[in-house]
Protein backbone atom coordinates (compact mmCIF):
# COMPACT_ATOMS: atom_id res chain seq x y z
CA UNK A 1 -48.20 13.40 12.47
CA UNK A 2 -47.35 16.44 11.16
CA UNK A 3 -48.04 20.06 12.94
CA UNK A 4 -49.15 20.82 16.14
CA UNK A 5 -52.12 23.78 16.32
CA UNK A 6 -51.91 23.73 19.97
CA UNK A 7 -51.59 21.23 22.59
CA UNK A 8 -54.61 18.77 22.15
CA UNK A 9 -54.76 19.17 18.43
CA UNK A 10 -52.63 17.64 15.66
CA UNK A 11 -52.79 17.81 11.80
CA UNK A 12 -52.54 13.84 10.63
CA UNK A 13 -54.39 11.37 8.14
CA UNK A 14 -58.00 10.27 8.67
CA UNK A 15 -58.69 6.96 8.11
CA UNK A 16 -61.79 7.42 7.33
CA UNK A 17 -62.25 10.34 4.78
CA UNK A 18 -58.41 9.80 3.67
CA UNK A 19 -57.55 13.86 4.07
CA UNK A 20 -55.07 15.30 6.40
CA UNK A 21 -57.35 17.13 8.80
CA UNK A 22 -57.33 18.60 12.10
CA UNK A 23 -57.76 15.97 14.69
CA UNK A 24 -58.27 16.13 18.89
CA UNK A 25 -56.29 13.80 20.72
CA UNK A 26 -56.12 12.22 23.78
CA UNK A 27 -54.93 9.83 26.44
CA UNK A 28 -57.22 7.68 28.07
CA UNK A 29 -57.65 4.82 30.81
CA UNK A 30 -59.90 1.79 29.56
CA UNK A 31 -60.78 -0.98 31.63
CA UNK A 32 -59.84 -4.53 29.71
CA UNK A 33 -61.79 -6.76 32.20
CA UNK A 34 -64.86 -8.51 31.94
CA UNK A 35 -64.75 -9.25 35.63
CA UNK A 36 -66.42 -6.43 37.55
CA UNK A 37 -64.08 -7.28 40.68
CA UNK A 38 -60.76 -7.16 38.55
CA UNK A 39 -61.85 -4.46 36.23
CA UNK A 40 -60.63 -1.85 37.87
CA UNK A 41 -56.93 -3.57 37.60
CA UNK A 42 -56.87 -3.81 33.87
CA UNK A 43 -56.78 -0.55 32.64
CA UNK A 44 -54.66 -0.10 29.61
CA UNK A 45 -53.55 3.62 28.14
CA UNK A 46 -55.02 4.13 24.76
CA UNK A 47 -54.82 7.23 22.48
CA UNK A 48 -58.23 8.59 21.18
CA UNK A 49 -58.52 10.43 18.15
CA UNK A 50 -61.56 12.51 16.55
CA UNK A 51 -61.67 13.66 13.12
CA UNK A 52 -62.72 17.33 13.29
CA UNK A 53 -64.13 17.06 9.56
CA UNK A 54 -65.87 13.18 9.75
CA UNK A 55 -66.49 12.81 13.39
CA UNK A 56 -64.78 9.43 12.88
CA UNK A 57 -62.89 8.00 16.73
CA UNK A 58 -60.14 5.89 15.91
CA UNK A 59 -58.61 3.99 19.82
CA UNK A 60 -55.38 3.00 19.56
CA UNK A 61 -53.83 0.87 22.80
CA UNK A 62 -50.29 2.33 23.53
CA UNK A 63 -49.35 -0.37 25.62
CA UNK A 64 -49.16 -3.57 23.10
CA UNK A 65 -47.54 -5.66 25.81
């Protein structure tokens, strides 16, 4: 990751179209479960990122434990 336009953007490599492009990132809580009773107890932290020239999401868990 390179440079840091402001706080929720970052310059770093698409995946998809292969250029170094703006992208907006986040943190965010998914649920892991499959059980609607325990779902709610296996939420993981994963950091979304969106390609601001493809579109292209990429998820990526933070917590590989």
């Amino acid at each position: 990751m390179s440079t840091t336009p402001n706080s929720t953007e970052r310059t770093e490599r698409c995946t998809d179209c292969g250029r170094d492009t703006v992208h907006r990132v986040r943190v965010e809580l998914r649920e892991e479960g499959k059980n609607p009773d325990t779902a709610a107890f296996s939420r993981e932290p994963y950091r979304i990122s969106i390609c601001s020239l493809c579109g292209v999401e990429n998820a990526l868990r933070m917590n590989n434990a």
